[in-house]
Every structure is written in structure tokens, then in C-alpha cells.
PDB file of N, CA and C in Angstrom:
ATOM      1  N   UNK A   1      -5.269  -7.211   2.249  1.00  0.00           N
ATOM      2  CA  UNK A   1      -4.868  -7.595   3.578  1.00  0.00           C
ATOM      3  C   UNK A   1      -3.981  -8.818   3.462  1.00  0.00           C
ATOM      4  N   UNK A   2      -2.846  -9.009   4.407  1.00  0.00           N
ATOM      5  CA  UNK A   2      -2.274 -10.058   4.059  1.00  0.00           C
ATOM      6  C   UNK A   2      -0.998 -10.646   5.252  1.00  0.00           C
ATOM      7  N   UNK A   3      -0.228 -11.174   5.449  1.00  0.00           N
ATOM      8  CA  UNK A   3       0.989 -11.371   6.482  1.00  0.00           C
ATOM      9  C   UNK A   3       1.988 -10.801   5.534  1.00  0.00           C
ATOM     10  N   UNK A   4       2.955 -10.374   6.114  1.00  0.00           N
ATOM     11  CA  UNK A   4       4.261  -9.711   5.888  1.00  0.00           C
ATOM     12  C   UNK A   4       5.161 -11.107   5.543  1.00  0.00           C
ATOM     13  N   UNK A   5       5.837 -12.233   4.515  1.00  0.00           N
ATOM     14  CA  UNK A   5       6.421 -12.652   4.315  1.00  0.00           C
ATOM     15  C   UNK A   5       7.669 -12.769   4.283  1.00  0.00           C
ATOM     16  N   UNK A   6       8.362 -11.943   3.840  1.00  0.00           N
ATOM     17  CA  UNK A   6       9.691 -11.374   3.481  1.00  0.00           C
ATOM     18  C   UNK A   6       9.478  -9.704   3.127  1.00  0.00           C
ATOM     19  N   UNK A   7      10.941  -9.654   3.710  1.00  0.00           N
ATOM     20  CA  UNK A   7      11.077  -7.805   4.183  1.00  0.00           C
ATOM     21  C   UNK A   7      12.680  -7.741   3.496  1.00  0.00           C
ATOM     22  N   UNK A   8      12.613  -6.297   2.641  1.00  0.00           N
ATOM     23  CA  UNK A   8      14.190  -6.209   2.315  1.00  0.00           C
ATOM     24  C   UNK A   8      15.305  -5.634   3.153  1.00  0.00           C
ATOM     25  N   UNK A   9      16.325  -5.684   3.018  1.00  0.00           N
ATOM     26  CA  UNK A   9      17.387  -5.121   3.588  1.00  0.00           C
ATOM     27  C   UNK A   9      17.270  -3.866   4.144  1.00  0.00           C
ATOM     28  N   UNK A  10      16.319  -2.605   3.240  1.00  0.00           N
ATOM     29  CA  UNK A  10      16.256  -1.669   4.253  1.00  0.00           C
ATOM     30  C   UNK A  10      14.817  -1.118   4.478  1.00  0.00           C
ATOM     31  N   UNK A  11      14.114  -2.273   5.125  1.00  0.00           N
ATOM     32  CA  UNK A  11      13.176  -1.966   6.093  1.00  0.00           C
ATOM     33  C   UNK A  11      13.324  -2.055   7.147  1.00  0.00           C
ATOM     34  N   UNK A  12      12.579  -1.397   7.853  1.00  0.00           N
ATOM     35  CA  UNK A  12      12.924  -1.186   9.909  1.00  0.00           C
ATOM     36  C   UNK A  12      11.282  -1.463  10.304  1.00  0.00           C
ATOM     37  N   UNK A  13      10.523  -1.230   9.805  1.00  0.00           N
ATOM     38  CA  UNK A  13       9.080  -0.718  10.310  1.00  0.00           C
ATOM     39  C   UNK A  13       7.970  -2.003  10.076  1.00  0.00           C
ATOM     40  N   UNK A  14       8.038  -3.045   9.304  1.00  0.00           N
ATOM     41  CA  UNK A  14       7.728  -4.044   9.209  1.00  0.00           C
ATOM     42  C   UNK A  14       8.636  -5.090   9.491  1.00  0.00           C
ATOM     43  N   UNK A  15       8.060  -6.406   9.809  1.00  0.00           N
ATOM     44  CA  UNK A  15       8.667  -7.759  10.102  1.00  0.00           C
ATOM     45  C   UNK A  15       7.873  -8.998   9.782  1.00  0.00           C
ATOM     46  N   UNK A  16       8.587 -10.439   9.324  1.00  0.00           N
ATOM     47  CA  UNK A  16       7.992 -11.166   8.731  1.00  0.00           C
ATOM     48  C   UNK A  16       7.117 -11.566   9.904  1.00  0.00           C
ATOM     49  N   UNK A  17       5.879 -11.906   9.333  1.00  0.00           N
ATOM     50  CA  UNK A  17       4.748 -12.229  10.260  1.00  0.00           C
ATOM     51  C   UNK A  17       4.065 -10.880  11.149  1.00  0.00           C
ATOM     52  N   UNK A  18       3.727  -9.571  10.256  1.00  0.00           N
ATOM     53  CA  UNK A  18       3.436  -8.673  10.811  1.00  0.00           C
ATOM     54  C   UNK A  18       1.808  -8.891  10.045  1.00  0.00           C
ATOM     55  N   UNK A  19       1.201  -8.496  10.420  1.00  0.00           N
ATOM     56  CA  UNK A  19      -0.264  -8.360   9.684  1.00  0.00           C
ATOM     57  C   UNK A  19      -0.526  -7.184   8.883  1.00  0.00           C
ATOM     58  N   UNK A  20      -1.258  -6.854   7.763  1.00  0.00           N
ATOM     59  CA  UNK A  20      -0.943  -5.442   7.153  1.00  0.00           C
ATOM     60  C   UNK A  20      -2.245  -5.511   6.298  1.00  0.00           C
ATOM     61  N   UNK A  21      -2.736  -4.062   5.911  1.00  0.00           N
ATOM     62  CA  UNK A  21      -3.601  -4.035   4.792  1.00  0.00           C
ATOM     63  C   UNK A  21      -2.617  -2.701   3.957  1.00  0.00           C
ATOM     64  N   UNK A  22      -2.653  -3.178   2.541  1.00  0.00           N
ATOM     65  CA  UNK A  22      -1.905  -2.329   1.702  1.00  0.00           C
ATOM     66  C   UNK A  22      -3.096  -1.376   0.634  1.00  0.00           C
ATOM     67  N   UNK A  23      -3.080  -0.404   0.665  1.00  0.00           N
ATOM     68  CA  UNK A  23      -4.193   0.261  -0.150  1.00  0.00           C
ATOM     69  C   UNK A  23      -3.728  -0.116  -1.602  1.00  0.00           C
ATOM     70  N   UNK A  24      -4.827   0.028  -2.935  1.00  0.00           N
ATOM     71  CA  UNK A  24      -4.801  -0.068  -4.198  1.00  0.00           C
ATOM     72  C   UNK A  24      -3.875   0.640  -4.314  1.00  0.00           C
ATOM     73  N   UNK A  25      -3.931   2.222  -4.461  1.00  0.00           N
ATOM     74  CA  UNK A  25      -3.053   3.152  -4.457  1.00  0.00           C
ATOM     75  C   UNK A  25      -1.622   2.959  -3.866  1.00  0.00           C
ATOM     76  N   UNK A  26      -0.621   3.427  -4.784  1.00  0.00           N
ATOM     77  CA  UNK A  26       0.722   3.683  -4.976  1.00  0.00           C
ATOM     78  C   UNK A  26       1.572   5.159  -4.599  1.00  0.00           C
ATOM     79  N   UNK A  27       1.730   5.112  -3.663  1.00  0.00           N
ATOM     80  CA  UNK A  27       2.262   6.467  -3.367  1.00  0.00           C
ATOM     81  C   UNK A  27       3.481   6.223  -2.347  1.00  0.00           C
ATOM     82  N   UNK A  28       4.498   7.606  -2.848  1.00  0.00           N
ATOM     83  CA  UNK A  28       5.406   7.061  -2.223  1.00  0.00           C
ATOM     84  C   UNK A  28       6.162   7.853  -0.807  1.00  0.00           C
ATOM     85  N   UNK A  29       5.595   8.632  -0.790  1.00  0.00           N
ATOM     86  CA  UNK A  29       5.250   9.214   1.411  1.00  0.00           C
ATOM     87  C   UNK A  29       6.185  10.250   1.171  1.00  0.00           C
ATOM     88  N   UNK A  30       6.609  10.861   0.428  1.00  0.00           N
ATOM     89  CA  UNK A  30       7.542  11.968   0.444  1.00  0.00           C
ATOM     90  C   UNK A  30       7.684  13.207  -0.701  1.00  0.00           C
ATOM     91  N   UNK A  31       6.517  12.799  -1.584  1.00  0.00           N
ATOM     92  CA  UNK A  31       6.352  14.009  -2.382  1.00  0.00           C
ATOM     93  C   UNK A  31       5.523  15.185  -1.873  1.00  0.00           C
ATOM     94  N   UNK A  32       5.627  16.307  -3.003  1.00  0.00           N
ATOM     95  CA  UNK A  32       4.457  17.380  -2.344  1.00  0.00           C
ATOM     96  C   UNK A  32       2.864  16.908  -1.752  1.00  0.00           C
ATOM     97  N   UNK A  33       3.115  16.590  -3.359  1.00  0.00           N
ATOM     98  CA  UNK A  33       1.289  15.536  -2.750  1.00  0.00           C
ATOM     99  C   UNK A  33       1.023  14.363  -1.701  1.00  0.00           C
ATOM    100  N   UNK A  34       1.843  13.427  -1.331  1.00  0.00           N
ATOM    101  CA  UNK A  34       1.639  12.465  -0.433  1.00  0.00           C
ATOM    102  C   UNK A  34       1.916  13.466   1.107  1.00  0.00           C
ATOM    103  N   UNK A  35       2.765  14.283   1.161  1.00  0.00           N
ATOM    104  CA  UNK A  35       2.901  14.830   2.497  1.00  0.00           C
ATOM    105  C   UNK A  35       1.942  15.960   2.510  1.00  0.00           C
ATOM    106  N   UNK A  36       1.043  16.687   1.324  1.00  0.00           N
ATOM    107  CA  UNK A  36      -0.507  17.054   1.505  1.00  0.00           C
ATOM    108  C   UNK A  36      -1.533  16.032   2.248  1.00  0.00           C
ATOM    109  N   UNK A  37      -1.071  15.031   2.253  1.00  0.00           N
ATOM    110  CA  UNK A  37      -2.506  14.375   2.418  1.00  0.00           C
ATOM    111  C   UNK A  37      -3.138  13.419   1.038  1.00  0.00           C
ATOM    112  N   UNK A  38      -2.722  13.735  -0.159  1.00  0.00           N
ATOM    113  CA  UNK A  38      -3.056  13.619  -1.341  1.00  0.00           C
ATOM    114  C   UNK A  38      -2.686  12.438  -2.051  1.00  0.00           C
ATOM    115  N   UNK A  39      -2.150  11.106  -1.965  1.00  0.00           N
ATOM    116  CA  UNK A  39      -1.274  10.099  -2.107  1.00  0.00           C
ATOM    117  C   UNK A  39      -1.576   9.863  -3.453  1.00  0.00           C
ATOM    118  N   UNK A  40      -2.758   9.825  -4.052  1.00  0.00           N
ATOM    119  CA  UNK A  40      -3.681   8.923  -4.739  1.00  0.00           C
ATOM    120  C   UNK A  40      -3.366  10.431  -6.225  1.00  0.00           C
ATOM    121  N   UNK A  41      -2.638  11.403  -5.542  1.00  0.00           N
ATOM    122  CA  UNK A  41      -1.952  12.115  -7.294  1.00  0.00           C
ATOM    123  C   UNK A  41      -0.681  12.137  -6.586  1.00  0.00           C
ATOM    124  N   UNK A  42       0.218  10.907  -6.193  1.00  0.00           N
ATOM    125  CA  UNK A  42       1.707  11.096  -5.915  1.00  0.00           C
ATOM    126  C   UNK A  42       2.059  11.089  -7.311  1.00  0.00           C
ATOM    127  N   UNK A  43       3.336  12.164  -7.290  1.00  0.00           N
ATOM    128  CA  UNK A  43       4.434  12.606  -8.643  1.00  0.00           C
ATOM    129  C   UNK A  43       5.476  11.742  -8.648  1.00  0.00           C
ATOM    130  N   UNK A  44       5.904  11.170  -7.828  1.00  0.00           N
ATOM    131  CA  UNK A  44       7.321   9.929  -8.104  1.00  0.00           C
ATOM    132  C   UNK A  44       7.047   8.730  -8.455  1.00  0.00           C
ATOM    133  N   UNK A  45       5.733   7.985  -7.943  1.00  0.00           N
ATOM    134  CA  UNK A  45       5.735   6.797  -8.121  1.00  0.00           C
ATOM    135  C   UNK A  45       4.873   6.075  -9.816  1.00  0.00           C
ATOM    136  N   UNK A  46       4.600   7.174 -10.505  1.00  0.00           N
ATOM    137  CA  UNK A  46       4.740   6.657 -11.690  1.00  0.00           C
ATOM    138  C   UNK A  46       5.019   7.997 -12.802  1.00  0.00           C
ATOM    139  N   UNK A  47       6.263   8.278 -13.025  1.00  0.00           N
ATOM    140  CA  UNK A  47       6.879   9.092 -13.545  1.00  0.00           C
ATOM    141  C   UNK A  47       5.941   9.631 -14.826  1.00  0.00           C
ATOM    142  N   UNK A  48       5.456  10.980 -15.442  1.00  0.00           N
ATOM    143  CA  UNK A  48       4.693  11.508 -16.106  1.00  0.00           C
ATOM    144  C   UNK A  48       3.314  11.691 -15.842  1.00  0.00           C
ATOM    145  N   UNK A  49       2.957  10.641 -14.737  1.00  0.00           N
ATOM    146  CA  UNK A  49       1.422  10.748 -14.444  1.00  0.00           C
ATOM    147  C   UNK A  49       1.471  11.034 -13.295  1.00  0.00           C
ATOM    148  N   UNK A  50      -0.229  11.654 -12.757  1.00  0.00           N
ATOM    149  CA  UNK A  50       0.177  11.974 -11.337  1.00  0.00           C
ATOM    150  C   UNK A  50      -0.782  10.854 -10.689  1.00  0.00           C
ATOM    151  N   UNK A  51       0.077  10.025  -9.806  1.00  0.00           N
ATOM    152  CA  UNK A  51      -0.862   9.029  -9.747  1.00  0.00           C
ATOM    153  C   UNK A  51      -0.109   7.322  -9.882  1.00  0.00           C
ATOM    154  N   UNK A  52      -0.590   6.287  -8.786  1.00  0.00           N
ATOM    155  CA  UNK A  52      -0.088   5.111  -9.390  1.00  0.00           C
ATOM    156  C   UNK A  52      -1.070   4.290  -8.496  1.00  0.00           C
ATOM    157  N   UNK A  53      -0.955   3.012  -9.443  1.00  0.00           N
ATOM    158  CA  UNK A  53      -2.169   1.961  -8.722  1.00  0.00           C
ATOM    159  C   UNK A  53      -1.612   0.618  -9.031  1.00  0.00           C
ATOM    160  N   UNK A  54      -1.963  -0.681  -8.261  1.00  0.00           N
ATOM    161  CA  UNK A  54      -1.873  -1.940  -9.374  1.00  0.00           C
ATOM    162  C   UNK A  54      -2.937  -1.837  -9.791  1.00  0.00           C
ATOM    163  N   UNK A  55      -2.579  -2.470 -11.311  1.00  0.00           N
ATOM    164  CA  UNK A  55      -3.078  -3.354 -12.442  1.00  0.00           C
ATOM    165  C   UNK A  55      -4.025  -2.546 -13.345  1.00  0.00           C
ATOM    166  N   UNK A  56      -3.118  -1.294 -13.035  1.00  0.00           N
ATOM    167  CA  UNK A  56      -4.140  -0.472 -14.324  1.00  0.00           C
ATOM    168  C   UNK A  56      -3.081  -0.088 -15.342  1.00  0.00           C
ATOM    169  N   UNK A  57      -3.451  -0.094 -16.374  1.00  0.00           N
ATOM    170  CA  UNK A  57      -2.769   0.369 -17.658  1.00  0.00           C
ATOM    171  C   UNK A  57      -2.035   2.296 -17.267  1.00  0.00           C
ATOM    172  N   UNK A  58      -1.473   2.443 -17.662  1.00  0.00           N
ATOM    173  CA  UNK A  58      -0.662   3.640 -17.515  1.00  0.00           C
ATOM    174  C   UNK A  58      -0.920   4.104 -16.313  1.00  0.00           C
ATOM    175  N   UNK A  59      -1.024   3.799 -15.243  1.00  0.00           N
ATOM    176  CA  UNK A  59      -0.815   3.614 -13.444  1.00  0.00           C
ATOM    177  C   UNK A  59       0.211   3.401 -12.855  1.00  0.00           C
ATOM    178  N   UNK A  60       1.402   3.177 -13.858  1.00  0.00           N
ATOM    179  CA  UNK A  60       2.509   2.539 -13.503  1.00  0.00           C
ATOM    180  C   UNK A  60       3.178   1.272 -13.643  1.00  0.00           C
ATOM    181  N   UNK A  61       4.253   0.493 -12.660  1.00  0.00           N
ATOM    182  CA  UNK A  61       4.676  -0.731 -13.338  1.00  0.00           C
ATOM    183  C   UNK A  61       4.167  -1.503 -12.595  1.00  0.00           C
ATOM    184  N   UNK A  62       2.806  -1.622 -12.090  1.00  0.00           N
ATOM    185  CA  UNK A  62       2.467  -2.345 -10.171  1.00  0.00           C
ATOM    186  C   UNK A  62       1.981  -3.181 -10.551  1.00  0.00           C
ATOM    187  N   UNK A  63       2.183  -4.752 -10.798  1.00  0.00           N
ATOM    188  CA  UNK A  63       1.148  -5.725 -11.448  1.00  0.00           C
ATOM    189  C   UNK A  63       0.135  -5.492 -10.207  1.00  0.00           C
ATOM    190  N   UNK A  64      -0.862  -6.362 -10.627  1.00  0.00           N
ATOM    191  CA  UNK A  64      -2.505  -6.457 -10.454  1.00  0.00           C
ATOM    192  C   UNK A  64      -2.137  -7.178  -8.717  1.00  0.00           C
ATOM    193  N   UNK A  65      -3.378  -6.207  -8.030  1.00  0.00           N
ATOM    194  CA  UNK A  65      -2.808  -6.746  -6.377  1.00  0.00           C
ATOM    195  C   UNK A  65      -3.479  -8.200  -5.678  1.00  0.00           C
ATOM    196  N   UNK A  66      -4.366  -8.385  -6.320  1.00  0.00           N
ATOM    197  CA  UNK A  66      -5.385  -9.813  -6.237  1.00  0.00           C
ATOM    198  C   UNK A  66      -4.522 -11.027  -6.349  1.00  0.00           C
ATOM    199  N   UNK A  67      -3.179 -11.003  -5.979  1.00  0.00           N
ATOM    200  CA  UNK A  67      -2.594 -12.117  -6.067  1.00  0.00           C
ATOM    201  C   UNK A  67      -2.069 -12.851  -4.352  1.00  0.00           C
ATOM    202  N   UNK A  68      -1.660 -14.405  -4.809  1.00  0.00           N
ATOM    203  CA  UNK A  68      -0.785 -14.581  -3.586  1.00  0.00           C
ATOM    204  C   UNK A  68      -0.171 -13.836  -2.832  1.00  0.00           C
ATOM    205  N   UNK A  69       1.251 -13.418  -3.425  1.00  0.00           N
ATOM    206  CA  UNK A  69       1.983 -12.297  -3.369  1.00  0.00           C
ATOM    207  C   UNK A  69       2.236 -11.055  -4.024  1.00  0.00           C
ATOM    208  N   UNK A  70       2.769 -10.127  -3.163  1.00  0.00           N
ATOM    209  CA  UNK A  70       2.513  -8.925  -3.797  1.00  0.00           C
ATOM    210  C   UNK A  70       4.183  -8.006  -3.624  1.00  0.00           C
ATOM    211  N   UNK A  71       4.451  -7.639  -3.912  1.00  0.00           N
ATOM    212  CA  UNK A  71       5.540  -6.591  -3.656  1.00  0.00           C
ATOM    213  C   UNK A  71       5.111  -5.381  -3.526  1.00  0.00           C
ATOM    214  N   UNK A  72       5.100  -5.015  -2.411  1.00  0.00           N
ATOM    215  CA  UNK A  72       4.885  -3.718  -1.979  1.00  0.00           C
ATOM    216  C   UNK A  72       5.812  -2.445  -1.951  1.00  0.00           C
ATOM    217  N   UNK A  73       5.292  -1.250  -3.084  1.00  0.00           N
ATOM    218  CA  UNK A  73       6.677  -0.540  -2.873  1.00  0.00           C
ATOM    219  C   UNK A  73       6.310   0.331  -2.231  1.00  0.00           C
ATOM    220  N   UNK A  74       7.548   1.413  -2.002  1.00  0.00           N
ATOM    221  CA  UNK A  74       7.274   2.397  -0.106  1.00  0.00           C
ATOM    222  C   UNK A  74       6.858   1.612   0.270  1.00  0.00           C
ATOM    223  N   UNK A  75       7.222   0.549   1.093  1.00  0.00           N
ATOM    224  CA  UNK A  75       5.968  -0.152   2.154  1.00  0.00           C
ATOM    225  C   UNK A  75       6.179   0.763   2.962  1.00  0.00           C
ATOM    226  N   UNK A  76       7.010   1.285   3.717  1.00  0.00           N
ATOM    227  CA  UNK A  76       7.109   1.942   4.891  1.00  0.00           C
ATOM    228  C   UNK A  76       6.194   3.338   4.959  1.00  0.00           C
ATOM    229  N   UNK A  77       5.124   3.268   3.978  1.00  0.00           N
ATOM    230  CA  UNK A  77       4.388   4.724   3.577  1.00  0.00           C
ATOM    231  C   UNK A  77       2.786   3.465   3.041  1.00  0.00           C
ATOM    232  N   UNK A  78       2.883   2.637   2.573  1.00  0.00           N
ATOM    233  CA  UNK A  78       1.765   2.177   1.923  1.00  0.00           C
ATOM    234  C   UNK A  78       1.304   0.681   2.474  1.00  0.00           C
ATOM    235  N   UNK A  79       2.000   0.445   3.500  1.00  0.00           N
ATOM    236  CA  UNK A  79       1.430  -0.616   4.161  1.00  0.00           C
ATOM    237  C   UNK A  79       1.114  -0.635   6.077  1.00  0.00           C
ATOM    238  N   UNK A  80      -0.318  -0.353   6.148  1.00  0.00           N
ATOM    239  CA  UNK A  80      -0.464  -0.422   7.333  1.00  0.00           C
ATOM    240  C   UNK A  80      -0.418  -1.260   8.497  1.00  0.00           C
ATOM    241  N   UNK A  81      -0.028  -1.111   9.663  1.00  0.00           N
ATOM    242  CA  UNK A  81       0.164  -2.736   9.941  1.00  0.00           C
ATOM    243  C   UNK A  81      -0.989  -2.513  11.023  1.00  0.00           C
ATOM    244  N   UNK A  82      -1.735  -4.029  11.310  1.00  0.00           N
ATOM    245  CA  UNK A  82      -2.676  -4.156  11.902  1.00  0.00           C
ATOM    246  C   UNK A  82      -2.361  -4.925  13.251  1.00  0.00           C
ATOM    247  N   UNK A  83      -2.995  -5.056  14.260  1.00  0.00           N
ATOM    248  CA  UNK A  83      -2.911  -5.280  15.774  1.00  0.00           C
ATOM    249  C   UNK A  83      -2.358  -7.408  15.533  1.00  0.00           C
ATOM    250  N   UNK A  84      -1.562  -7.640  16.526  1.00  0.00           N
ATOM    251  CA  UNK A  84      -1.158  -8.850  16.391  1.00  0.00           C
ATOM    252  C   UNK A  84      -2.406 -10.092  16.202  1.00  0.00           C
ATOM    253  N   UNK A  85      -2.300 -11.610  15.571  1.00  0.00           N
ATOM    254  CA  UNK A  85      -3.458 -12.025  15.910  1.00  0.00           C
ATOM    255  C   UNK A  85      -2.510 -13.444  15.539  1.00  0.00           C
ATOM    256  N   UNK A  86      -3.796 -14.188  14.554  1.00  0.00           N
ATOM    257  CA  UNK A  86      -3.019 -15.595  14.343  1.00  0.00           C
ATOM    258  C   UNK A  86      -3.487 -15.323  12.900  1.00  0.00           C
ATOM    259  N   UNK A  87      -3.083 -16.534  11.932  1.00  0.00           N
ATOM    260  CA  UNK A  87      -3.130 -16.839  10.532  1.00  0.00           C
ATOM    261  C   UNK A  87      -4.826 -17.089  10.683  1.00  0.00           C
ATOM    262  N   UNK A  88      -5.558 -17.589  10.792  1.00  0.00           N
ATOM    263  CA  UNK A  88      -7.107 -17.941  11.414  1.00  0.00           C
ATOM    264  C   UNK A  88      -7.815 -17.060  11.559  1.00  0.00           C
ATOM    265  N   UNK A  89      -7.220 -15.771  12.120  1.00  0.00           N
ATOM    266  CA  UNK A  89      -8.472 -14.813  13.071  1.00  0.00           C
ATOM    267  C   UNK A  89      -9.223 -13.984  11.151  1.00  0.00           C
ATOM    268  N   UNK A  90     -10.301 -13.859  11.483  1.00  0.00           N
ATOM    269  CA  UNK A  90     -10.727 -12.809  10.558  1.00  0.00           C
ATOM    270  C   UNK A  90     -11.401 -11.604  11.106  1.00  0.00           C
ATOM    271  N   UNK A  91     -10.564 -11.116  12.186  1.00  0.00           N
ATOM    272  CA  UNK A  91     -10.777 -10.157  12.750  1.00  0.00           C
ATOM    273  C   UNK A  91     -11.066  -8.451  12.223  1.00  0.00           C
ATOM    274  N   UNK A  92     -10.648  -8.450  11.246  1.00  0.00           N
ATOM    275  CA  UNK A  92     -10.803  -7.076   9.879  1.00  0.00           C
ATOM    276  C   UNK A  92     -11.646  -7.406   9.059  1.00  0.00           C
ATOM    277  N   UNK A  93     -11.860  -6.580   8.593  1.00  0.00           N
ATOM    278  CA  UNK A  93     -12.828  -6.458   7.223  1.00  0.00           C
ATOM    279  C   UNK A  93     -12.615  -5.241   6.908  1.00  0.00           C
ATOM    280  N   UNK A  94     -11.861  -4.937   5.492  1.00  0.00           N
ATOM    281  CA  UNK A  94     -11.325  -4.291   4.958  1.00  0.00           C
ATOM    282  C   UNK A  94     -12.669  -3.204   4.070  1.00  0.00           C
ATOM    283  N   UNK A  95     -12.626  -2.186   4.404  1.00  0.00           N
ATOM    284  CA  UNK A  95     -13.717  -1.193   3.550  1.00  0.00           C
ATOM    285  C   UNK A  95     -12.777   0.018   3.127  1.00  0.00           C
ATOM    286  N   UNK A  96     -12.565  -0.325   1.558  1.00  0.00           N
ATOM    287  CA  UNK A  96     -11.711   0.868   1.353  1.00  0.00           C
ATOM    288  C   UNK A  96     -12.402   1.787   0.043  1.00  0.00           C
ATOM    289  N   UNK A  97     -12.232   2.810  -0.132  1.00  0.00           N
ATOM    290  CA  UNK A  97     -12.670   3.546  -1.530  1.00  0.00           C
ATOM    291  C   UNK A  97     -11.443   4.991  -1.753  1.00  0.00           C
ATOM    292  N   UNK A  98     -11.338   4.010  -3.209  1.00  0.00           N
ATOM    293  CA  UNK A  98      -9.934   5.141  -3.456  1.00  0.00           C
ATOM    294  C   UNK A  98      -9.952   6.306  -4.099  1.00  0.00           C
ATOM    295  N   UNK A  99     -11.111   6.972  -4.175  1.00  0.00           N
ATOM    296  CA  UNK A  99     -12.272   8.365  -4.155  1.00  0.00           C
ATOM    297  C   UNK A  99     -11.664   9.227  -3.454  1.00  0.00           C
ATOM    298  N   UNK A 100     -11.530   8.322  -1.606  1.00  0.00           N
ATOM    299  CA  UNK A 100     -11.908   9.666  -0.671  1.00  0.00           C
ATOM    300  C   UNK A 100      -9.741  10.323  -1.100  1.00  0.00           C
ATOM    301  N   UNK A 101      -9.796  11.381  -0.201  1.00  0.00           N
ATOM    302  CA  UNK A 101      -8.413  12.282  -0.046  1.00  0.00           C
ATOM    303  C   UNK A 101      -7.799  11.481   0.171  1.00  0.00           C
ATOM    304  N   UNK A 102      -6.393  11.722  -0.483  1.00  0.00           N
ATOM    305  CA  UNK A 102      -5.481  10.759   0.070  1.00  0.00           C
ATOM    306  C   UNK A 102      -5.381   9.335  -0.455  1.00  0.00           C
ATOM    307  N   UNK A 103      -6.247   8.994  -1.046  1.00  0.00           N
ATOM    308  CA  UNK A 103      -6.442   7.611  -1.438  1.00  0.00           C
ATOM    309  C   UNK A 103      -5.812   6.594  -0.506  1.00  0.00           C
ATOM    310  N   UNK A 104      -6.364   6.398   0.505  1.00  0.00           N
ATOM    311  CA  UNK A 104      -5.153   5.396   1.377  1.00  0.00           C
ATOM    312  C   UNK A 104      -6.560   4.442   1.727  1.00  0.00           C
ATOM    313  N   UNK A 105      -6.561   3.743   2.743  1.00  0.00           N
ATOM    314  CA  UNK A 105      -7.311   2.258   3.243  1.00  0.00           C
ATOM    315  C   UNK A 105      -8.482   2.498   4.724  1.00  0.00           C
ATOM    316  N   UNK A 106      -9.092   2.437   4.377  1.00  0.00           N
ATOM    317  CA  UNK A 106      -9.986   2.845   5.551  1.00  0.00           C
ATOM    318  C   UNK A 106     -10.232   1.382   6.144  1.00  0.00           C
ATOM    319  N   UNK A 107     -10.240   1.589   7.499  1.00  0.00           N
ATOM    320  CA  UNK A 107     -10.188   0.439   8.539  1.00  0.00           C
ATOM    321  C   UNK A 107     -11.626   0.517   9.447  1.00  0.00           C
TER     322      UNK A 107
END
């Protein structure tokens, strides 16, 4: 979970100071498997495997997500954005398990 900091040139769907929870899982919203439902065996986002995560060894290139900052790739597929609030509120509590279908973030 985290604030939206900086956004690149071609995002539309996020903005700095948006609120968001980003799942472990790496998927990138437009393969066979992510538009199944299936994110968590996407085929593009780590080329030979089916499948991508941070900070696992052959998962891809995603450093480890437990940091300050994070770079989020597809954000526009892998970052959810959450209802407006302030820097303060701890209004969420994040319960996710990357088991169920889809591997995405349960709210």
C-alpha cells in the first residue's frame, strides 16, 4: 500500500497523490492469461517463465517490494487505487494471498 509519487509520461489512470495497493504479483493486463483472470501465470512479464513477482529469484527483474519506493510496472493493470483520504488515515488493511486466481490483492 502506498501514495502514488511520481507517474510517467504515459499514464492517464493514476496521479501523484493517488492512494493505491499494488499486489506481489507482476502481470501485465493484456496477455491470454491476465485477460483469463489468471495474472499470477502472465507470459510477458517475465519472458520464459509463466509468472512474475518482486524479489524472487527467476520471477523476473522486480526488485524486492518492502521498500520506500517501488516502481510499478503495468501500473495501469497492477495498481489499484483506493478511495481519497490523508497521509495519516489507516483506513485499509491490506489482506492479500497470492494462491487465490488471478493472483491480484484482496481488499
Amino acid at each position: 500500500m502506498g501514495i502514488v509519487k511520481e507517474v510517467g509520461s504515459e499514464v492517464s489512470r493514476l496521479k501523484v497523490g493517488d492512494r493505491v495497493v499494488v499486489p506481489f504479483i507482476v502481470g501485465c493486463g493484456h496477455c491470454r492469461n491476465c485477460e483469463s483472470g489468471y495474472s499470477a501465470f502472465c507470459t510477458e512479464v517475465n519472458p520464459g517463465f509463466a509468472g512474475g513477482a518482486y524479489g524472487y529469484v527467476a520471477m523476473g527483474p522486480y526488485m524486492g517490494g518492502q521498500a520506500e519506493y517501488l516502481r510499478v510496472p503495468f501500473a495501469f493493470f497492477n495498481a489499484l487505487s483506493l478511495p481519497p483520504g490523508n497521509a495519516n488515515e489507516t483506513d485499509f488493511a491490506l489482506l492479500a494471498d497470492i494462491s487465490r486466481r488471478g493472483g491480484t490483492a484482496s481488499a
